[in-house]
PDB file of N, CA and C in Angstrom:
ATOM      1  N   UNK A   1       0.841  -1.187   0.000  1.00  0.00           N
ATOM      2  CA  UNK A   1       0.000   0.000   0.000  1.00  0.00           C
ATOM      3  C   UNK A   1       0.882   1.244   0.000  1.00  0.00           C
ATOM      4  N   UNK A   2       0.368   2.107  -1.189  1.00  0.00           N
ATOM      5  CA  UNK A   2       1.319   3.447  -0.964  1.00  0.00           C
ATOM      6  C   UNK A   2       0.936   4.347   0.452  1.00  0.00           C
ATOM      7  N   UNK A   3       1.843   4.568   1.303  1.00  0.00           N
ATOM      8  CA  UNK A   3       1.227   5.230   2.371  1.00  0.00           C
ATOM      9  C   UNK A   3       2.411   6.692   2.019  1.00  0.00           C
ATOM     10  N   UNK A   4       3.207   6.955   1.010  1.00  0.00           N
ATOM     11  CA  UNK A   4       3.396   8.433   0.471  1.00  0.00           C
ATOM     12  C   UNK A   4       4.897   8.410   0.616  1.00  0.00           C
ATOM     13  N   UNK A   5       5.195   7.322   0.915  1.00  0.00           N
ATOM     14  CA  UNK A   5       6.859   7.297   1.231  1.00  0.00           C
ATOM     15  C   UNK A   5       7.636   6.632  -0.302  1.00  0.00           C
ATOM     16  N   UNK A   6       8.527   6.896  -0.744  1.00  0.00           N
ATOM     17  CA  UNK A   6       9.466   6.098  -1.796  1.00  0.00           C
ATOM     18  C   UNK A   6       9.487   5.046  -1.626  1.00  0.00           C
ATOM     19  N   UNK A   7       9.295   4.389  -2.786  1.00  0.00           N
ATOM     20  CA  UNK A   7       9.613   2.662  -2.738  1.00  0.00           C
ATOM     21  C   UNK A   7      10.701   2.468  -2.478  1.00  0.00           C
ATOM     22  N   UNK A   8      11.590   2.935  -2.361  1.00  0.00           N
ATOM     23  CA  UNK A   8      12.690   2.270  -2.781  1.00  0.00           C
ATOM     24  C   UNK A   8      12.617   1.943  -1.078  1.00  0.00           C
ATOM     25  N   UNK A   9      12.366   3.100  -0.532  1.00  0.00           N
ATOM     26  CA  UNK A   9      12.394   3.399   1.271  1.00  0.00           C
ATOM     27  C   UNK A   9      11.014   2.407   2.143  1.00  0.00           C
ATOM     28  N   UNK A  10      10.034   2.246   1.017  1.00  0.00           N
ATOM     29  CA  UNK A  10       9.228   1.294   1.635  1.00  0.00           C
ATOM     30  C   UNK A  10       9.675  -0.203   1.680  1.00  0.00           C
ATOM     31  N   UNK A  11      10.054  -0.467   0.665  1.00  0.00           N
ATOM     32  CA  UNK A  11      11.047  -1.642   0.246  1.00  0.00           C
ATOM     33  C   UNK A  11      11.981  -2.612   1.126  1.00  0.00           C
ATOM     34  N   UNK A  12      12.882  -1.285   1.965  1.00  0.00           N
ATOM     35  CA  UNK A  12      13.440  -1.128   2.729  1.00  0.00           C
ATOM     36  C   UNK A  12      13.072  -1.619   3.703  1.00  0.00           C
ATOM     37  N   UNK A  13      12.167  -1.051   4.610  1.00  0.00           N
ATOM     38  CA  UNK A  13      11.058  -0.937   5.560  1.00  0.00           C
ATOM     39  C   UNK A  13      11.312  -3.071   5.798  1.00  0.00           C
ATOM     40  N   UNK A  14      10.229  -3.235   4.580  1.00  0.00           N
ATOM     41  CA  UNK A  14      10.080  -4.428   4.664  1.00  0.00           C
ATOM     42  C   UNK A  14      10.677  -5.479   4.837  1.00  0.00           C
ATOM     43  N   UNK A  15      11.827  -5.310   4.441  1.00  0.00           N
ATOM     44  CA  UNK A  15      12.676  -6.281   4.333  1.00  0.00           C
ATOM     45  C   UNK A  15      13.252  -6.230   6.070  1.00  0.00           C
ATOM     46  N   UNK A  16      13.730  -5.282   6.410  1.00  0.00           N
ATOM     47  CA  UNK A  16      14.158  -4.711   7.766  1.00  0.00           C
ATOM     48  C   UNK A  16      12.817  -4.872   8.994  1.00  0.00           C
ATOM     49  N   UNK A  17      12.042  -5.830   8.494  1.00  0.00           N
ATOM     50  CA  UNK A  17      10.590  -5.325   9.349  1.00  0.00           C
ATOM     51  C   UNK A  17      10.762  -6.075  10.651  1.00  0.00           C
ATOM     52  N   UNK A  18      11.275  -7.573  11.026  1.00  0.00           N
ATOM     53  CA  UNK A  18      11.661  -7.580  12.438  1.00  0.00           C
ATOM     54  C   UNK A  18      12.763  -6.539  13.225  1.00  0.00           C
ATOM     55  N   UNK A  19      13.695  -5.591  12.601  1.00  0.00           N
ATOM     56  CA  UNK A  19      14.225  -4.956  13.122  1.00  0.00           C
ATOM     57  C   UNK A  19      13.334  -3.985  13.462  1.00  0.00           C
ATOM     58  N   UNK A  20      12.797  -2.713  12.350  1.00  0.00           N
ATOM     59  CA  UNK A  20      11.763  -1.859  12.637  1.00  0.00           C
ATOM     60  C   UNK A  20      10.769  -2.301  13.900  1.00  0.00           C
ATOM     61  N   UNK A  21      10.360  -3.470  13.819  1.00  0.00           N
ATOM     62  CA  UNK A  21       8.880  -3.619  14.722  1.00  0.00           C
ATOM     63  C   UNK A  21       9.973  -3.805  16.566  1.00  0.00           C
ATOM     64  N   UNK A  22      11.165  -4.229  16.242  1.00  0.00           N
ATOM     65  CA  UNK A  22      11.411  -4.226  17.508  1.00  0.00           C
ATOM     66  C   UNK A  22      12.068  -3.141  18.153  1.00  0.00           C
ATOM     67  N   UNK A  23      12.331  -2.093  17.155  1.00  0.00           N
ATOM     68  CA  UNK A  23      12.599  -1.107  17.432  1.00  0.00           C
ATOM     69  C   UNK A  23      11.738  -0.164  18.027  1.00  0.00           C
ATOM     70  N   UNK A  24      10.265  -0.288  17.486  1.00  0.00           N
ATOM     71  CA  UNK A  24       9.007   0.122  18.079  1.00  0.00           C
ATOM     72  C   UNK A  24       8.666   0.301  19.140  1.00  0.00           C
ATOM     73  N   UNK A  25       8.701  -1.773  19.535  1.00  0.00           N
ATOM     74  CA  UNK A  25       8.581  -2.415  20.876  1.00  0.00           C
ATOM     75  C   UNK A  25       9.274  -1.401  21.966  1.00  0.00           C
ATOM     76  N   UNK A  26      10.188  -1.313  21.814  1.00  0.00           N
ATOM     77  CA  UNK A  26      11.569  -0.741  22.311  1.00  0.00           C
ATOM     78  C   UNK A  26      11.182   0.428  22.706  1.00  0.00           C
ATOM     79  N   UNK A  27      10.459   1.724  22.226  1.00  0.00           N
ATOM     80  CA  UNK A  27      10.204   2.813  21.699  1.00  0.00           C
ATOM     81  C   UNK A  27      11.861   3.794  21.751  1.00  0.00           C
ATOM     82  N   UNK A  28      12.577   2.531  20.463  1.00  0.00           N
ATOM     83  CA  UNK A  28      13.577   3.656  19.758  1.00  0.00           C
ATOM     84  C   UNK A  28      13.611   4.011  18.407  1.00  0.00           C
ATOM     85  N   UNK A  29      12.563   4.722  18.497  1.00  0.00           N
ATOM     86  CA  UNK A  29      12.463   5.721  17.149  1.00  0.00           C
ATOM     87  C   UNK A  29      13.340   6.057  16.431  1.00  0.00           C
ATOM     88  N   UNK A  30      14.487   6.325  17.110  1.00  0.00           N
ATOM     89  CA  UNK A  30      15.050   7.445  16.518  1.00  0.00           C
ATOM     90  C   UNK A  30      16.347   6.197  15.945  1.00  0.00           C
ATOM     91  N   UNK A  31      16.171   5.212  16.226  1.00  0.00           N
ATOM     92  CA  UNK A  31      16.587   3.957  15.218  1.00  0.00           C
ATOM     93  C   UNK A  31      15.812   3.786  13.711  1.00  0.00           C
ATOM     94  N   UNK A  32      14.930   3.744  13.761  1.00  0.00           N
ATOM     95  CA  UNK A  32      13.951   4.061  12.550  1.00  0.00           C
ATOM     96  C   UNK A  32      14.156   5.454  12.094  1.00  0.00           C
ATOM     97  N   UNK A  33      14.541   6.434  12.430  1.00  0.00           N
ATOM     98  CA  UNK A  33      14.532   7.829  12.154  1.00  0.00           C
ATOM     99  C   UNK A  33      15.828   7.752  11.263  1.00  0.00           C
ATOM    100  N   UNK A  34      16.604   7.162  11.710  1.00  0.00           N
ATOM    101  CA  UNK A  34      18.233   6.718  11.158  1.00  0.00           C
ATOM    102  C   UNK A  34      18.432   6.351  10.293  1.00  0.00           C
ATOM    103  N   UNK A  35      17.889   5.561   9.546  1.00  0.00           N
ATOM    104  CA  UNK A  35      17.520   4.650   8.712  1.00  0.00           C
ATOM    105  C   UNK A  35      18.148   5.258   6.955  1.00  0.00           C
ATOM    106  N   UNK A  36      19.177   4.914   6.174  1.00  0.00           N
ATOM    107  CA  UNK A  36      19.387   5.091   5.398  1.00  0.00           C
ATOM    108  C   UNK A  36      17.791   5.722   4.360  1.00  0.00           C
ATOM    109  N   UNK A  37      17.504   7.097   3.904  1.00  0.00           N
ATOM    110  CA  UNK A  37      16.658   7.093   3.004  1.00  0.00           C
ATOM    111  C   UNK A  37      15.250   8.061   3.832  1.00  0.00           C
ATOM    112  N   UNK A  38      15.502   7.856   4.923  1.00  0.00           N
ATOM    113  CA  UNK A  38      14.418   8.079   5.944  1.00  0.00           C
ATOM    114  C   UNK A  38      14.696   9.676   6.570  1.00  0.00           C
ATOM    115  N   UNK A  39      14.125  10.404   5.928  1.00  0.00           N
ATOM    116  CA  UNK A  39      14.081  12.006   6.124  1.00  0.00           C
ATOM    117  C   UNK A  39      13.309  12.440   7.167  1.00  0.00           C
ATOM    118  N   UNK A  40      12.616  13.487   7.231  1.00  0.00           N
ATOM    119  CA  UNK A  40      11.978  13.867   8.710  1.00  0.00           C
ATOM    120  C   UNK A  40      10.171  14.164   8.235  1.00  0.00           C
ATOM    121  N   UNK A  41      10.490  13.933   6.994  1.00  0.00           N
ATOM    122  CA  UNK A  41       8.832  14.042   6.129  1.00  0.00           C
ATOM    123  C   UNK A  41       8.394  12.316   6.028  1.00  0.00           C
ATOM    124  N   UNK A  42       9.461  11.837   5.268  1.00  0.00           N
ATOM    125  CA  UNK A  42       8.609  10.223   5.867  1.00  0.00           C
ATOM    126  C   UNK A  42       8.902   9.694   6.996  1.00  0.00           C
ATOM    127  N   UNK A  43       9.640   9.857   7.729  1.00  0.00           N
ATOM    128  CA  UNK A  43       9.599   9.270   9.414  1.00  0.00           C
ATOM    129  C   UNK A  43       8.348   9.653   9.572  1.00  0.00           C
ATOM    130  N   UNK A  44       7.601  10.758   9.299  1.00  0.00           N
ATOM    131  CA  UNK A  44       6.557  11.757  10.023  1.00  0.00           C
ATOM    132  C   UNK A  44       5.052  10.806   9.167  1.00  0.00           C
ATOM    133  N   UNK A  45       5.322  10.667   7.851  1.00  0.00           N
ATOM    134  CA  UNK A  45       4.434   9.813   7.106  1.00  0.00           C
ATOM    135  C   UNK A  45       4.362   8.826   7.567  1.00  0.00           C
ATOM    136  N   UNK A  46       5.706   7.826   8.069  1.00  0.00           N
ATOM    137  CA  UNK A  46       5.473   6.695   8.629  1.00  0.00           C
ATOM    138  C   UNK A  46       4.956   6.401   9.480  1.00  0.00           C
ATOM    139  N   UNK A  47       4.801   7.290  10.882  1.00  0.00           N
ATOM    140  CA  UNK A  47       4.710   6.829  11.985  1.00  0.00           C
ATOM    141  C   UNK A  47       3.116   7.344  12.075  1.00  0.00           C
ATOM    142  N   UNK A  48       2.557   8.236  11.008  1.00  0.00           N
ATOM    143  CA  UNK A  48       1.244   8.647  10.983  1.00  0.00           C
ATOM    144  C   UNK A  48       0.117   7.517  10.338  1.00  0.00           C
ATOM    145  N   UNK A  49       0.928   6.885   9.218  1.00  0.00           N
ATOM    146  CA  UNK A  49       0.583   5.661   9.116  1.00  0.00           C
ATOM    147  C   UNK A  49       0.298   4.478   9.959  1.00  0.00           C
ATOM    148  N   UNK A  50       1.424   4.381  10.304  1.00  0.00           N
ATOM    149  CA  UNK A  50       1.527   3.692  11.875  1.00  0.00           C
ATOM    150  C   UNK A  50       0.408   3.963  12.608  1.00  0.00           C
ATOM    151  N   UNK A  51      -0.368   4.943  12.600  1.00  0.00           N
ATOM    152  CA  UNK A  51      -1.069   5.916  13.923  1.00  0.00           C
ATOM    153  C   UNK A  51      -2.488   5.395  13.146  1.00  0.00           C
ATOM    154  N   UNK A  52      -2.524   5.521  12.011  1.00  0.00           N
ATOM    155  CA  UNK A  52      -3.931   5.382  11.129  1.00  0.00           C
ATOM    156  C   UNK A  52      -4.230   3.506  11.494  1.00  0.00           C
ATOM    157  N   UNK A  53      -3.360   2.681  11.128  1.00  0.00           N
ATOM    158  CA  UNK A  53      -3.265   1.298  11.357  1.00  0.00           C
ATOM    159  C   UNK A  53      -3.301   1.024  12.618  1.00  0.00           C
ATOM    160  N   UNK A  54      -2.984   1.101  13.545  1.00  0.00           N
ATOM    161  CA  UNK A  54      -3.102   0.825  14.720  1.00  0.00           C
ATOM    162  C   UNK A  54      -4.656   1.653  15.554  1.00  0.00           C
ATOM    163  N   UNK A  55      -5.326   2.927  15.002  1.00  0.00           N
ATOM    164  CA  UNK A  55      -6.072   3.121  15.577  1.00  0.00           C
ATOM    165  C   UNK A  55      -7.543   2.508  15.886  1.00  0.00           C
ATOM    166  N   UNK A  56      -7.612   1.481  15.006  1.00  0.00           N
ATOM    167  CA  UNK A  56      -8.571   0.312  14.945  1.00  0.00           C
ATOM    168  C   UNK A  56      -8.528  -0.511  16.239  1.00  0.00           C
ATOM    169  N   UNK A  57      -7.527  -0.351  16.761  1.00  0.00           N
ATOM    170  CA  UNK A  57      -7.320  -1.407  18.231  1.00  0.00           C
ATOM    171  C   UNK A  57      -7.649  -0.609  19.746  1.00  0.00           C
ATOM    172  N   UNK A  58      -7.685   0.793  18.937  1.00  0.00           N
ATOM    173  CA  UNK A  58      -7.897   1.643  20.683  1.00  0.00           C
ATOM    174  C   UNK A  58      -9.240   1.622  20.693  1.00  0.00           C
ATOM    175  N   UNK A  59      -9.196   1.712  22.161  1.00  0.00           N
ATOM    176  CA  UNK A  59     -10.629   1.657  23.078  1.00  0.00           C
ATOM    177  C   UNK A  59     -11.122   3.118  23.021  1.00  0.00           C
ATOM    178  N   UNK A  60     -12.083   3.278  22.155  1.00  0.00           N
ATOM    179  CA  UNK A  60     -12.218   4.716  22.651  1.00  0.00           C
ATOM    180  C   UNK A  60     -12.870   5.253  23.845  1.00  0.00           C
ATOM    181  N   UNK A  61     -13.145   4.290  24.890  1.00  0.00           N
ATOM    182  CA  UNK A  61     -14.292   4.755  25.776  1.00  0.00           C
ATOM    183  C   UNK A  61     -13.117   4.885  26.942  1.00  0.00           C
ATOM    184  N   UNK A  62     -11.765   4.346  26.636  1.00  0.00           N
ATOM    185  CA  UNK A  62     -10.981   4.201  27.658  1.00  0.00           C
ATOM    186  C   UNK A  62      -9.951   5.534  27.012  1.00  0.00           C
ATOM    187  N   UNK A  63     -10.031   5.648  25.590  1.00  0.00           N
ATOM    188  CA  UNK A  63      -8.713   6.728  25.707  1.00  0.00           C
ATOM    189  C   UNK A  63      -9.374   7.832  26.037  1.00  0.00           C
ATOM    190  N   UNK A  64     -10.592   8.247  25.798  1.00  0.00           N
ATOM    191  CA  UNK A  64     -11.163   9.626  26.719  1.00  0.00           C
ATOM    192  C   UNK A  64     -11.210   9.763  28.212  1.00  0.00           C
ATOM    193  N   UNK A  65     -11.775   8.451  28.669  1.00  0.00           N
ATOM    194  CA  UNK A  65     -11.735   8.932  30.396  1.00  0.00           C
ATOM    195  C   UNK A  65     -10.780   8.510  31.001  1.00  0.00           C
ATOM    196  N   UNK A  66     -10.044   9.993  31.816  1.00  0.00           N
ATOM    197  CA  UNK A  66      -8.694   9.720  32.259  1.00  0.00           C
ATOM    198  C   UNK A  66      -8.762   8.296  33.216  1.00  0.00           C
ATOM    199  N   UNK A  67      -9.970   8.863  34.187  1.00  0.00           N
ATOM    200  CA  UNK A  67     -10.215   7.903  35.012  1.00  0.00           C
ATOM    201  C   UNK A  67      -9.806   6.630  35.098  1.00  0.00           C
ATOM    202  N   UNK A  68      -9.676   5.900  33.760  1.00  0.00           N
ATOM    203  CA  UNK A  68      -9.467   4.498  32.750  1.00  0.00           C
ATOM    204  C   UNK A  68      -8.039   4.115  32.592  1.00  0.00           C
ATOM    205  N   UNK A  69      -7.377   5.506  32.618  1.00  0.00           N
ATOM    206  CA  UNK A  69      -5.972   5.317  31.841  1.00  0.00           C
ATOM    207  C   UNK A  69      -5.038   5.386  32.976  1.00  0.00           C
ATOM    208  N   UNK A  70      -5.406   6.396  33.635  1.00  0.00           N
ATOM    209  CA  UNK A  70      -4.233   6.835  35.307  1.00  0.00           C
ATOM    210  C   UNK A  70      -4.607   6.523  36.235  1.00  0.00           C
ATOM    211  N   UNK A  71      -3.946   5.016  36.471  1.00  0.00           N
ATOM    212  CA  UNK A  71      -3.989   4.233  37.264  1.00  0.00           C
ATOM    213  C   UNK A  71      -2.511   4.101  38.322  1.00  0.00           C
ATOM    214  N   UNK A  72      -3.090   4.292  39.488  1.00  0.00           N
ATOM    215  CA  UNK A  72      -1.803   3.661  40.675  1.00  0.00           C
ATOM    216  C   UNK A  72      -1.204   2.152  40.046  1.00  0.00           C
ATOM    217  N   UNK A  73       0.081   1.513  39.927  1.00  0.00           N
ATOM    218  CA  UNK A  73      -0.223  -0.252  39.678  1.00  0.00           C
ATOM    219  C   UNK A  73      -0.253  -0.486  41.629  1.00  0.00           C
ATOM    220  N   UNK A  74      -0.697  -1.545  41.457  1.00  0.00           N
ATOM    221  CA  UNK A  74      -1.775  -2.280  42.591  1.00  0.00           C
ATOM    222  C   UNK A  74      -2.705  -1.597  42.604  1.00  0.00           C
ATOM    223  N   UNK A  75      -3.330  -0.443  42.102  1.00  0.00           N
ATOM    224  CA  UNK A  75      -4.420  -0.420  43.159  1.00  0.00           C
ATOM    225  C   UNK A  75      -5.595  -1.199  42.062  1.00  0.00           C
ATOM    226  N   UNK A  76      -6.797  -1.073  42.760  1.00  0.00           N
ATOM    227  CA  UNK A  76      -7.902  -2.083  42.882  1.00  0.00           C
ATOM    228  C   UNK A  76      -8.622  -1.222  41.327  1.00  0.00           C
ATOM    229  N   UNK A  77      -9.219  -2.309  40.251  1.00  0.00           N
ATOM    230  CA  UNK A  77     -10.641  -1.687  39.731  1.00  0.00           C
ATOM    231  C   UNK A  77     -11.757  -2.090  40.328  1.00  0.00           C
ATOM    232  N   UNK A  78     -12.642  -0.948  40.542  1.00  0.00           N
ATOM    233  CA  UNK A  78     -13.729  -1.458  41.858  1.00  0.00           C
ATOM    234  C   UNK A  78     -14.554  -2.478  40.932  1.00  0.00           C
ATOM    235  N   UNK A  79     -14.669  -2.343  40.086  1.00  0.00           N
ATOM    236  CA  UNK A  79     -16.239  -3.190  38.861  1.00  0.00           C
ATOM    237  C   UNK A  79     -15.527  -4.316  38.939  1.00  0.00           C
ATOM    238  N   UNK A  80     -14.132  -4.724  38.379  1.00  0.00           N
ATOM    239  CA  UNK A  80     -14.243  -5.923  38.214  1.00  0.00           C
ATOM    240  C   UNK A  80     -13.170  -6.683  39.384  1.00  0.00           C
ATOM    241  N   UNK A  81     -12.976  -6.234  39.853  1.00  0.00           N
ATOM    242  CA  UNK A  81     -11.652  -6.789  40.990  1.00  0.00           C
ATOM    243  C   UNK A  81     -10.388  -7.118  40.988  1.00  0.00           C
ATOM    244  N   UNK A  82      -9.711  -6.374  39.601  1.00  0.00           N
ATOM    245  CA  UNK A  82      -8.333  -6.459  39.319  1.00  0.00           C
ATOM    246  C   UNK A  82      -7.606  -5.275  39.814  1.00  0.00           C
ATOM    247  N   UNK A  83      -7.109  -5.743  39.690  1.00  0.00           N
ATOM    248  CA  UNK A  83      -5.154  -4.611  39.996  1.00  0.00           C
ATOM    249  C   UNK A  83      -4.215  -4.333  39.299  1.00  0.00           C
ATOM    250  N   UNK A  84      -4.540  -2.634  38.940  1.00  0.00           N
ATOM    251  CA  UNK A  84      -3.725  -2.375  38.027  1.00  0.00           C
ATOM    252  C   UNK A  84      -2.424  -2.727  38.074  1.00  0.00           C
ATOM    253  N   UNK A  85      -1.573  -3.690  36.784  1.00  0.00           N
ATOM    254  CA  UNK A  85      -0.702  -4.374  36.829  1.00  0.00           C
ATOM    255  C   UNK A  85       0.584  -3.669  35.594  1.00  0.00           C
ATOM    256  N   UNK A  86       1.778  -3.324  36.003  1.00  0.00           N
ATOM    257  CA  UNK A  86       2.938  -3.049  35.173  1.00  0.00           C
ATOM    258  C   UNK A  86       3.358  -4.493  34.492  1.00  0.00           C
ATOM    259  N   UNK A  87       3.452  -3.808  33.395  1.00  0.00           N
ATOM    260  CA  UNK A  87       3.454  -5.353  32.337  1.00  0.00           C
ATOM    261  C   UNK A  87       4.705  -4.871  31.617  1.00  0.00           C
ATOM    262  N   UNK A  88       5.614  -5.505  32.026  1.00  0.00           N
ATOM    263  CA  UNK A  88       6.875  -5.113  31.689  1.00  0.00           C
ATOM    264  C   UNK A  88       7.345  -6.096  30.149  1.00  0.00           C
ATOM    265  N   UNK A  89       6.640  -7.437  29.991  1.00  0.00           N
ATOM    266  CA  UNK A  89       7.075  -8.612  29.012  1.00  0.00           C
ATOM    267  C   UNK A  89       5.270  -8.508  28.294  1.00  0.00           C
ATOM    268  N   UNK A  90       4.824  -7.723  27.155  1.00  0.00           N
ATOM    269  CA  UNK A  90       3.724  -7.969  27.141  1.00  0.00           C
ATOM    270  C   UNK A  90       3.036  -9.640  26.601  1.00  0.00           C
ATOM    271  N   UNK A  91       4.120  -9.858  25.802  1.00  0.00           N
ATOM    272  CA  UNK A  91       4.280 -11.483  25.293  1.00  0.00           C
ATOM    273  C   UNK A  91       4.127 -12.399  26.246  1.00  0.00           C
ATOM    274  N   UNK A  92       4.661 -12.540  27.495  1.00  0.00           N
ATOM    275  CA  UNK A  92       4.439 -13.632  28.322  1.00  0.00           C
ATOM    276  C   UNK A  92       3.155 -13.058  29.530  1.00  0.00           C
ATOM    277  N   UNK A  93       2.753 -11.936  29.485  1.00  0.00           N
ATOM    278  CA  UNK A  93       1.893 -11.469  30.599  1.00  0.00           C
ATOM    279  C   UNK A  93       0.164 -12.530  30.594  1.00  0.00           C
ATOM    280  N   UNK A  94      -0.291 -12.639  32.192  1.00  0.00           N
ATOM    281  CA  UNK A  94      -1.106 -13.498  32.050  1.00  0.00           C
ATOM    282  C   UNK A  94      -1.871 -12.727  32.988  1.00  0.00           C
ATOM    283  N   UNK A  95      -3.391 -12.497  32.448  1.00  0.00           N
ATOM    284  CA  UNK A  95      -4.778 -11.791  33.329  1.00  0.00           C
ATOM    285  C   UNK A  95      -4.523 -11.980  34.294  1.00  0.00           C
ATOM    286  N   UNK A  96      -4.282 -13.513  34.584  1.00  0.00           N
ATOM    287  CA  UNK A  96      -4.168 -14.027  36.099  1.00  0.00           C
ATOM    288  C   UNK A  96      -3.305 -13.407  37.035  1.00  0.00           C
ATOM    289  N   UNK A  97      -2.320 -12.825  36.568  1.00  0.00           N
ATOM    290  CA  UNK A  97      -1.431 -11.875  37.409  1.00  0.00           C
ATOM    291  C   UNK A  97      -2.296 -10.692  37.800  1.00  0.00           C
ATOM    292  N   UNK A  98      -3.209 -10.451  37.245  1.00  0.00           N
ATOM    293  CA  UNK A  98      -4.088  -9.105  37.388  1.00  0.00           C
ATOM    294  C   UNK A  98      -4.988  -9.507  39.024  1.00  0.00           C
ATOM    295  N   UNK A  99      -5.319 -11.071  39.024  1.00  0.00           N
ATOM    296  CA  UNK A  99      -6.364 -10.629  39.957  1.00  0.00           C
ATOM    297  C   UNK A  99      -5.613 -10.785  41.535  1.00  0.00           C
ATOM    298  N   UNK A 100      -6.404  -9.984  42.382  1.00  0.00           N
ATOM    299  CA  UNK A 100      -6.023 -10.078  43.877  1.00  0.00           C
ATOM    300  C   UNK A 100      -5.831 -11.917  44.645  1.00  0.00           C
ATOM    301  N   UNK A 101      -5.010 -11.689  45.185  1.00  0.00           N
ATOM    302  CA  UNK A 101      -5.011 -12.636  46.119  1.00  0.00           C
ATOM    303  C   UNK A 101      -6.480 -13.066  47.131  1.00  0.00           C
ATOM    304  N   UNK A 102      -6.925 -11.953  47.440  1.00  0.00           N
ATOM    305  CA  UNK A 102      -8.074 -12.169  48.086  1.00  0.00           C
ATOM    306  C   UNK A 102      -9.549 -12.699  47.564  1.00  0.00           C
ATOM    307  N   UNK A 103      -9.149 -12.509  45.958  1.00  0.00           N
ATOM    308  CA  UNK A 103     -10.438 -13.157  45.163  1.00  0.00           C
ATOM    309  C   UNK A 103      -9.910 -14.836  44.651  1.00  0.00           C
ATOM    310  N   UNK A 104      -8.426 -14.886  44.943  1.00  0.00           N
ATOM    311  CA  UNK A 104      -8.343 -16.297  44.552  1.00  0.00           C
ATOM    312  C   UNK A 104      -8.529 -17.246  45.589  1.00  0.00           C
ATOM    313  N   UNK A 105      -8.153 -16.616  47.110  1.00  0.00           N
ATOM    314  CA  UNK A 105      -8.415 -17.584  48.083  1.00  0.00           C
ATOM    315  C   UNK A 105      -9.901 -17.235  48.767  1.00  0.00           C
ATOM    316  N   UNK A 106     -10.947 -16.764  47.826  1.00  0.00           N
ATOM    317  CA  UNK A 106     -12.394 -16.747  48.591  1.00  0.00           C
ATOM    318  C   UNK A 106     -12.936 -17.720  47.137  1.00  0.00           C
TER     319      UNK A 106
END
């Protein structure tokens, strides 16, 4: 898909795409910013792209209310009985780490 960048630089992209995506992970941009070919108009195309593709996955009922987003980690959600949890490995993370001790031994 043309998203406005040079082939030659999209091309690129692709071939390099486990590096790029873990560079992401990472959030080191400015590894992708580096990038032989990669100016400050398509970094800016890219990552807006990026922004267009990925916005299909946000919650919108959660990115408006702060309430949702700024969370203490441990403390409690009253509705469902989890604890806000720092997820440092998102690949190996398990719900089950989310819930309290006190709801597993009642």
């Amino acid at each position: 898909k043309d998203i406005g960048i040079r082939t030659k630089l999209r091309n690129k992209i692709k071939k390099e795409k486990e590096k790029v995506l873990r560079d992401i992970k990472k959030g080191k941009f400015e590894e992708i910013q580096d990038m032989k070919g990669m100016g400050s108009k398509s970094f800016k195309k890219f990552m807006n792209y990026l922004a267009r593709l990925n916005s299909e996955f946000t919650d919108g009922k959660v990115t408006i209310d702060t309430k949702r987003i700024l969370r203490l980690p441990s403390s409690l959600h009253s509705k469902v009985s989890r604890k806000c949890t720092l997820i440092k490995e998102i690949d190996s993370f398990s719900f089950n780490e989310a819930v309290p001790n006190f709801i597993r031994e009642g």
